[in-house]
N, C-alpha and C. Protein backbone atom coordinates (compact mmCIF):
# COMPACT_ATOMS: atom_id res chain seq x y z
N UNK A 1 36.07 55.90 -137.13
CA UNK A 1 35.92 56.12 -138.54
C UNK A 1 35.53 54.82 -139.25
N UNK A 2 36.30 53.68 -138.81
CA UNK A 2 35.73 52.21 -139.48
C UNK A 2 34.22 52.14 -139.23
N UNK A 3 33.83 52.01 -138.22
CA UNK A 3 32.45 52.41 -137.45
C UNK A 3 31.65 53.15 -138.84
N UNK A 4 32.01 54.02 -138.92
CA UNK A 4 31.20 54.78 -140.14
C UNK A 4 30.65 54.46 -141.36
N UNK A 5 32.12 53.76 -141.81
CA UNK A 5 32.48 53.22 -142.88
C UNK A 5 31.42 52.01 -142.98
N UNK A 6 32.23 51.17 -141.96
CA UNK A 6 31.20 49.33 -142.05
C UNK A 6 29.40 50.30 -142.09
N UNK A 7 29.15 51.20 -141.04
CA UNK A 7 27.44 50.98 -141.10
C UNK A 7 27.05 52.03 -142.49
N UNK A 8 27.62 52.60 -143.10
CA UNK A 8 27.12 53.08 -144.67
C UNK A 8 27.21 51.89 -145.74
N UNK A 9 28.35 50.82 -145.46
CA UNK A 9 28.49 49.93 -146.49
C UNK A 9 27.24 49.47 -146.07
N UNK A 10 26.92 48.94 -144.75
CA UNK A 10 25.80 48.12 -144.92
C UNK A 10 24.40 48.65 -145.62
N UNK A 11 24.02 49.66 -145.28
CA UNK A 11 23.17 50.76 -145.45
C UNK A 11 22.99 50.58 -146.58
N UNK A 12 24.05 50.66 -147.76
CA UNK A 12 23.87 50.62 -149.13
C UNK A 12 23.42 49.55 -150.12
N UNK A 13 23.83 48.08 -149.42
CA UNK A 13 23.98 47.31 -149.17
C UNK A 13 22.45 47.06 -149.16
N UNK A 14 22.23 47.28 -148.09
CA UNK A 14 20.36 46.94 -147.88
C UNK A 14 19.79 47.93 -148.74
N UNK A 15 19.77 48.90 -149.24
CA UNK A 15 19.17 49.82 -149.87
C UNK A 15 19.37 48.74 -151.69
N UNK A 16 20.83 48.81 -151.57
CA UNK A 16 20.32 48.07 -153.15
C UNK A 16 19.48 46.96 -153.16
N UNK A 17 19.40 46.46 -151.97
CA UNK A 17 18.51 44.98 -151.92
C UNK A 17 17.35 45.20 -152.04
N UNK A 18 17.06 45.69 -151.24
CA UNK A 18 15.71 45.97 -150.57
C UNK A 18 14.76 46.75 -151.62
N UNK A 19 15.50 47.81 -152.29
CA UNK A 19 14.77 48.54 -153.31
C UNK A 19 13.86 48.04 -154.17
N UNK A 20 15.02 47.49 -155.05
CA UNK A 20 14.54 46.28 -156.24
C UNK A 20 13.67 45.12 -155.82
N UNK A 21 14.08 44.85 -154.53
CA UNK A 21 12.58 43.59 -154.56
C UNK A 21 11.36 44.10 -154.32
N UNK A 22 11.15 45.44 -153.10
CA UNK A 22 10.42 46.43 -153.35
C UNK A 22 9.22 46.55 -154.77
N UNK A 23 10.26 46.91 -155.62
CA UNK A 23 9.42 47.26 -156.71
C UNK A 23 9.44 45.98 -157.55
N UNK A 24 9.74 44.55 -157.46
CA UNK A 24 9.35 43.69 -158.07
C UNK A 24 7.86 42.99 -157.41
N UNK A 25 7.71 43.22 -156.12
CA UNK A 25 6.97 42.50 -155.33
C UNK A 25 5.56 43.65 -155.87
N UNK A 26 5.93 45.03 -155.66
CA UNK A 26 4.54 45.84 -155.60
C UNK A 26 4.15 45.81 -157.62
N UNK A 27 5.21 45.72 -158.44
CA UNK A 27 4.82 46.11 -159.93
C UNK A 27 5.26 44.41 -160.30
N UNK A 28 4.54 43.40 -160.65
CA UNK A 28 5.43 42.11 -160.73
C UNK A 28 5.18 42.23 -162.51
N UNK A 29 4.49 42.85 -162.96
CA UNK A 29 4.63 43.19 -164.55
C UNK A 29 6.20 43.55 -165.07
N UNK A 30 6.77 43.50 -163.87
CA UNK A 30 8.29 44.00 -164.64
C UNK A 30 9.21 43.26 -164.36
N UNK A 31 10.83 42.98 -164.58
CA UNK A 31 11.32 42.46 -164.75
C UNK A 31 10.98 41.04 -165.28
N UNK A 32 11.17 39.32 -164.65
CA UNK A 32 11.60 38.46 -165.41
C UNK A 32 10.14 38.04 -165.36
N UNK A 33 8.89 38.54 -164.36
CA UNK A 33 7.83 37.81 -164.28
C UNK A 33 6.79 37.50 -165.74
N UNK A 34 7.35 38.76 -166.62
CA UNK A 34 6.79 38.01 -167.75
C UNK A 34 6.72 36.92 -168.90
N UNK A 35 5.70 36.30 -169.25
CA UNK A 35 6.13 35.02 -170.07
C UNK A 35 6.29 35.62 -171.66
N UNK A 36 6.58 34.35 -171.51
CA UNK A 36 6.95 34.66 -172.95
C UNK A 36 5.73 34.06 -174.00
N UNK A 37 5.45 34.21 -175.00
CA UNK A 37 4.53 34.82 -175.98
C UNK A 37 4.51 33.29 -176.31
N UNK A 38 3.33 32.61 -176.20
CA UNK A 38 3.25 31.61 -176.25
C UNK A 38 2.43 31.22 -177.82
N UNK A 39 1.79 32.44 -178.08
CA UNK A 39 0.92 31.99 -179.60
C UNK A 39 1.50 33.40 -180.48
N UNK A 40 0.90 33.14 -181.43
CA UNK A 40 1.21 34.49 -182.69
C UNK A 40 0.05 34.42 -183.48
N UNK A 41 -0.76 35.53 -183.90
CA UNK A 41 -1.98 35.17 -184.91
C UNK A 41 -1.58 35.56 -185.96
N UNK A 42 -1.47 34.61 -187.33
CA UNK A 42 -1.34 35.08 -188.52
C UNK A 42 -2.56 35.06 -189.68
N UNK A 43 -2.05 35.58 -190.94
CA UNK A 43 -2.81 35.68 -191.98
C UNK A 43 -2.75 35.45 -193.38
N UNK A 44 -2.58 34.40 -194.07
CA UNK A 44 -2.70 34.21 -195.28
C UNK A 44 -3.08 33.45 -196.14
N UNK A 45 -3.00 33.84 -198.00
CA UNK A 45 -4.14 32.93 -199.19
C UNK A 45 -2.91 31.55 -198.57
N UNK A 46 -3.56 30.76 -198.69
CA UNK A 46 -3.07 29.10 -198.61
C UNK A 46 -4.03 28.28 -199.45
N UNK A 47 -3.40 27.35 -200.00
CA UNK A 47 -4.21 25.92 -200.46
C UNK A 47 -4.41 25.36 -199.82
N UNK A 48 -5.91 24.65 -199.49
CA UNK A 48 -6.37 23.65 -198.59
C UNK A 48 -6.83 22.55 -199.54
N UNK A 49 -5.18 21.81 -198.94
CA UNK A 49 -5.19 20.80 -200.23
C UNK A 49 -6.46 19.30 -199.40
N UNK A 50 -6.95 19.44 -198.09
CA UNK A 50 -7.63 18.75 -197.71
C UNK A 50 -8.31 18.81 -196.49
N UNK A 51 -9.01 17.42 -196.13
CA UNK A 51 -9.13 17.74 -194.56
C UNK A 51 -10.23 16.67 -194.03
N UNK A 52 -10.00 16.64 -192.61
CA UNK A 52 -10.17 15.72 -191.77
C UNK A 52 -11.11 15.72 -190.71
N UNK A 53 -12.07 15.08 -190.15
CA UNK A 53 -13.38 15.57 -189.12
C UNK A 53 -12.99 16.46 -188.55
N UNK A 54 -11.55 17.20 -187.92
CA UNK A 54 -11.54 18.29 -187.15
C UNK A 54 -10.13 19.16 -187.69
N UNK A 55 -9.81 19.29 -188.91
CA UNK A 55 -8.70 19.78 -188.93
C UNK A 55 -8.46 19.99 -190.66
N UNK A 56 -7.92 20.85 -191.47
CA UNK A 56 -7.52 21.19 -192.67
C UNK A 56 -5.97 20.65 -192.66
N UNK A 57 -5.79 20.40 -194.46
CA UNK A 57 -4.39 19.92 -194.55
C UNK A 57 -4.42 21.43 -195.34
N UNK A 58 -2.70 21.92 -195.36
CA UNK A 58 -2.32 22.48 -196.16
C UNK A 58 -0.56 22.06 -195.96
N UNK A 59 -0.68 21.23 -197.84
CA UNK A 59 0.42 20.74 -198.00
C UNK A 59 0.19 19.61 -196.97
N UNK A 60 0.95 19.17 -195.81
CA UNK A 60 1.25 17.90 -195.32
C UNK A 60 0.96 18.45 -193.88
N UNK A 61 0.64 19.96 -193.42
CA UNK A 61 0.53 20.49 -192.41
C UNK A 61 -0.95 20.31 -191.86
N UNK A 62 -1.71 19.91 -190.41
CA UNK A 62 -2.58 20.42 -190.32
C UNK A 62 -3.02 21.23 -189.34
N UNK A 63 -4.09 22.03 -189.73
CA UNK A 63 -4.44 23.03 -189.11
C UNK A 63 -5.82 22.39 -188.14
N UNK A 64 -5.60 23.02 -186.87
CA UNK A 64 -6.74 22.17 -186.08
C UNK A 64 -8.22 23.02 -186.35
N UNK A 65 -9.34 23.04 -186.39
CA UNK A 65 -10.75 23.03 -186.91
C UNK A 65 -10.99 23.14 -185.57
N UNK A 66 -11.83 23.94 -184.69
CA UNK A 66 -12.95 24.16 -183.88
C UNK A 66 -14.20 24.42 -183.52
N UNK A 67 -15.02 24.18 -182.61
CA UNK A 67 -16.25 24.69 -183.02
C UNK A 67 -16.28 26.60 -182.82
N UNK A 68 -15.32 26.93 -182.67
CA UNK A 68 -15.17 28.58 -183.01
C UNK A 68 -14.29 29.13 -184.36
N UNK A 69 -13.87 28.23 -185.29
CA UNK A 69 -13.62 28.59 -186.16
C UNK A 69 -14.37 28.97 -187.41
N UNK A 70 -14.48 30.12 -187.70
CA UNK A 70 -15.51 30.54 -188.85
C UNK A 70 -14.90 30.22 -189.52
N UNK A 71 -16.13 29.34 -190.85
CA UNK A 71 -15.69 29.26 -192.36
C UNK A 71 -16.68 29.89 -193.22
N UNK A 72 -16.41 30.79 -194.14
CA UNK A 72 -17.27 31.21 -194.60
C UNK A 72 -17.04 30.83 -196.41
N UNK A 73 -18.18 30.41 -197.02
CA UNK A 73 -17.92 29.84 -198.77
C UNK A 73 -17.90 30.92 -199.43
N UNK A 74 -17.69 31.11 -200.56
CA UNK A 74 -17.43 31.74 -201.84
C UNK A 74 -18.68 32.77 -201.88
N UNK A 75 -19.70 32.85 -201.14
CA UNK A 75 -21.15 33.44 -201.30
C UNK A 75 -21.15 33.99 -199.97
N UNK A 76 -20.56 33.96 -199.16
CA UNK A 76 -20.07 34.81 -198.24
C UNK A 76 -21.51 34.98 -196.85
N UNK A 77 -21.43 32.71 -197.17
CA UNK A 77 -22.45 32.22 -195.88
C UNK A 77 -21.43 31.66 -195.25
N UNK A 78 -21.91 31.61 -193.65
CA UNK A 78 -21.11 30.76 -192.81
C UNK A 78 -21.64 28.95 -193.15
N UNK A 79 -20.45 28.64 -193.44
CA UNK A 79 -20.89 27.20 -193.44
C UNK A 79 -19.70 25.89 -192.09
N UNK A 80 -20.24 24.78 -192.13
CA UNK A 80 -19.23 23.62 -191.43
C UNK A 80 -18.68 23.40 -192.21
N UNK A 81 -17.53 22.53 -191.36
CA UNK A 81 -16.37 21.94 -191.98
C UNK A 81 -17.46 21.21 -192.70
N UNK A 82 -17.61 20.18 -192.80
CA UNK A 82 -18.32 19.11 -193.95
C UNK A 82 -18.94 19.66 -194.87
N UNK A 83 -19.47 20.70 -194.47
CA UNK A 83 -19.58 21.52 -196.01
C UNK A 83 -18.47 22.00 -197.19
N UNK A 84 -17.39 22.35 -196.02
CA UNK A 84 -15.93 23.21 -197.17
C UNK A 84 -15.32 21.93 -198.16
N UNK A 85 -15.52 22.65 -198.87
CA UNK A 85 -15.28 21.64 -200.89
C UNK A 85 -13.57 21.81 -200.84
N UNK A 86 -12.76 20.71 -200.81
CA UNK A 86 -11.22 20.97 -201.42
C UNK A 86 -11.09 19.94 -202.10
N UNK A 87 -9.94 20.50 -202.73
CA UNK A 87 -9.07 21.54 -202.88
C UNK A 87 -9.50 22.87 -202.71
N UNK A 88 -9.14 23.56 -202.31
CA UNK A 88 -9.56 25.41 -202.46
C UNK A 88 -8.66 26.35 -201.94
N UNK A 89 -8.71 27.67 -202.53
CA UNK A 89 -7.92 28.18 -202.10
C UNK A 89 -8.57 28.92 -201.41
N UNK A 90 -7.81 29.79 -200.15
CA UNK A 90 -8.71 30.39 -198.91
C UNK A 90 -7.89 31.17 -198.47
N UNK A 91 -8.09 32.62 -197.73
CA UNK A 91 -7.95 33.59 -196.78
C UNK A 91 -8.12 32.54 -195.36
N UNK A 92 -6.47 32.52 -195.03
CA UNK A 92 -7.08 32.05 -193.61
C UNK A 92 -6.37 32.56 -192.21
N UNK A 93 -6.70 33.18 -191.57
CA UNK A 93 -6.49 33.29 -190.59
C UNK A 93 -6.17 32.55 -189.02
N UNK A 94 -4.91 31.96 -189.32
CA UNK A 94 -4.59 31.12 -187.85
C UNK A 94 -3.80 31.76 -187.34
N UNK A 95 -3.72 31.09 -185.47
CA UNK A 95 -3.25 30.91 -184.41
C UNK A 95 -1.86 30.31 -184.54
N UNK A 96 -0.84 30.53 -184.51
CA UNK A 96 0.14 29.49 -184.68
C UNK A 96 0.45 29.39 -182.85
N UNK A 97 0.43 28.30 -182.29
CA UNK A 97 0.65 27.86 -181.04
C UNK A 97 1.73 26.92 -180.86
N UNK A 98 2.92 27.40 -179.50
CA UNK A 98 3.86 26.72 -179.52
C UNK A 98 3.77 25.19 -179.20
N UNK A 99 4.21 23.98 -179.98
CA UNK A 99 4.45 22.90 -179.89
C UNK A 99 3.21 21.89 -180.04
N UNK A 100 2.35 22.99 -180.57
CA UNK A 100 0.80 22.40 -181.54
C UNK A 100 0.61 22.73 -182.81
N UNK A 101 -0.15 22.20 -183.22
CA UNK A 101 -0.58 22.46 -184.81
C UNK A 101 -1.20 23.71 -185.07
N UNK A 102 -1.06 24.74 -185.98
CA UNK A 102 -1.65 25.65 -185.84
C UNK A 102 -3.31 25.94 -185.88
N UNK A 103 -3.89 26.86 -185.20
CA UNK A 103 -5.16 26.52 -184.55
C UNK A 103 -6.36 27.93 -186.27
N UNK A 104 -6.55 27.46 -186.56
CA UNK A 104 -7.68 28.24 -187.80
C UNK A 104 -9.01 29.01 -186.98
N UNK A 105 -8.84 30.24 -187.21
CA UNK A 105 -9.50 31.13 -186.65
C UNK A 105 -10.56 31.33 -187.40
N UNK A 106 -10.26 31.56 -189.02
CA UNK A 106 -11.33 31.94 -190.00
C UNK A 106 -10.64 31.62 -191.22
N UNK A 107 -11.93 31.31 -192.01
CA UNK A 107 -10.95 30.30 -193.32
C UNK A 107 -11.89 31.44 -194.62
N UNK A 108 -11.66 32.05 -195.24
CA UNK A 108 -12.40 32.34 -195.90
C UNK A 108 -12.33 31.48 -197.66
N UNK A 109 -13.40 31.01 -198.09
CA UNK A 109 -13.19 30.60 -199.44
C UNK A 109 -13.32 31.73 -200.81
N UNK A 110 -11.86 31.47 -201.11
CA UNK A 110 -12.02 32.46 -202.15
C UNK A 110 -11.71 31.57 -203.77
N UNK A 111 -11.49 30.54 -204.15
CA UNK A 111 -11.33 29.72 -205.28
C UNK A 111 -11.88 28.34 -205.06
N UNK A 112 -12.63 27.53 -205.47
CA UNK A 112 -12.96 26.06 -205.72
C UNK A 112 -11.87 25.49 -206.43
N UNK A 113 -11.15 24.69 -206.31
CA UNK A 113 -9.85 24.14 -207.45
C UNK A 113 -10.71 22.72 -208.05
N UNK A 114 -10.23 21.90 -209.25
CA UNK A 114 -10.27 21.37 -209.85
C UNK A 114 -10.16 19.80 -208.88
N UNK A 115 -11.64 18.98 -209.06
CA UNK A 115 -12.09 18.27 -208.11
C UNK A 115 -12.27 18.28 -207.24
N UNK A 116 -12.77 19.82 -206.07
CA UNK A 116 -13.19 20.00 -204.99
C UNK A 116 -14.28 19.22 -204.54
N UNK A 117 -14.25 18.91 -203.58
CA UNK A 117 -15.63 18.14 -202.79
C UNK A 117 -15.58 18.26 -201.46
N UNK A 118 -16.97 18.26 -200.99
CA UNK A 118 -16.89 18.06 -199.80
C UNK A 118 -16.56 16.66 -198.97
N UNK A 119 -16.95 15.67 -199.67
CA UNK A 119 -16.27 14.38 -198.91
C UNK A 119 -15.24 14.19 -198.41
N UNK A 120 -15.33 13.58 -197.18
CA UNK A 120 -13.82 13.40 -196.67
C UNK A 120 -13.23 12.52 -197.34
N UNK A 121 -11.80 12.46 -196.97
CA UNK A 121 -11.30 11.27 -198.19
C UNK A 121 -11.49 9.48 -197.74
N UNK A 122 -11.15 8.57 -198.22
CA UNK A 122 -11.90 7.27 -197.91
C UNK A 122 -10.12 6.51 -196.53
N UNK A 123 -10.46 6.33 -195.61
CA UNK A 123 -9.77 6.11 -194.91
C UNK A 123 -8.65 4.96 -195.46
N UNK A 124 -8.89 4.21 -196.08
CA UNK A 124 -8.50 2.70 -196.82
C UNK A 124 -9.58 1.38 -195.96
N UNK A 125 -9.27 0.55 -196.80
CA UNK A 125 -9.95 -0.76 -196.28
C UNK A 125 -9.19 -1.36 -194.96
N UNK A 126 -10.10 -2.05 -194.40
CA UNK A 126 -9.59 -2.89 -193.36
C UNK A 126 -9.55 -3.84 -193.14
N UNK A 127 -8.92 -4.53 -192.80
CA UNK A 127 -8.77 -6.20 -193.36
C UNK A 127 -7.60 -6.99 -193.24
């Protein structure tokens, strides 16, 4: 009767084992193999209180500039960064990416604010 006993415990034993790795090895979409969500795409009006050969300020934040980021002006042409006039306010659509600056997908210009330009700002003197 022990006989019985010990070879069903084992039996069960290997069956719970064996199952589950089974179906982790053939479906690996499930359990812990998935990562975790490394970006988020968001959407909103922001002030682009500035900006830099590859990147927008808003507020003290910046947003990184690519050569795949559409900007489109107030007339609803695609233009470059060295073209976009700030201050302005804008529809923008970023990437927020973990433990980077968030990445600008599409900036749309919807206001010119009061002393917009396109110039970048003057680095300071050196000396």
């Amino acid at each position: 009767m022990y006989r019985f006993f010990k070879g069903q415990l084992i039996c069960r034993i290997a069956f719970c084992f064996i199952v589950p790795m089974l179906v982790i090895i053939a479906y690996p979409d499930t359990g812990f193999s998935e990562p975790a969500q490394k970006s988020l795409d968001r959407s909103a009006k922001l002030t682009i209180s500035g900006k830099t050969d590859d990147s927008i300020l808003i507020g003290e934040r910046h947003f990184a500039v690519t050569e795949t980021t559409v900007i489109i002006d107030m007339k609803g042409k695609k233009i470059r960064l060295s073209d976009l006039a700030v201050p302005c306010d804008a529809q923008i659509e970023y990437r927020l990416i973990m433990d980077e600056d968030p990445l600008a997908l599409k900036i749309t210009v919807k206001k010119l604010l009061r002393g917009a330009t396109t110039r970048l700002p003057d680095s300071g003197s050196e000396g």
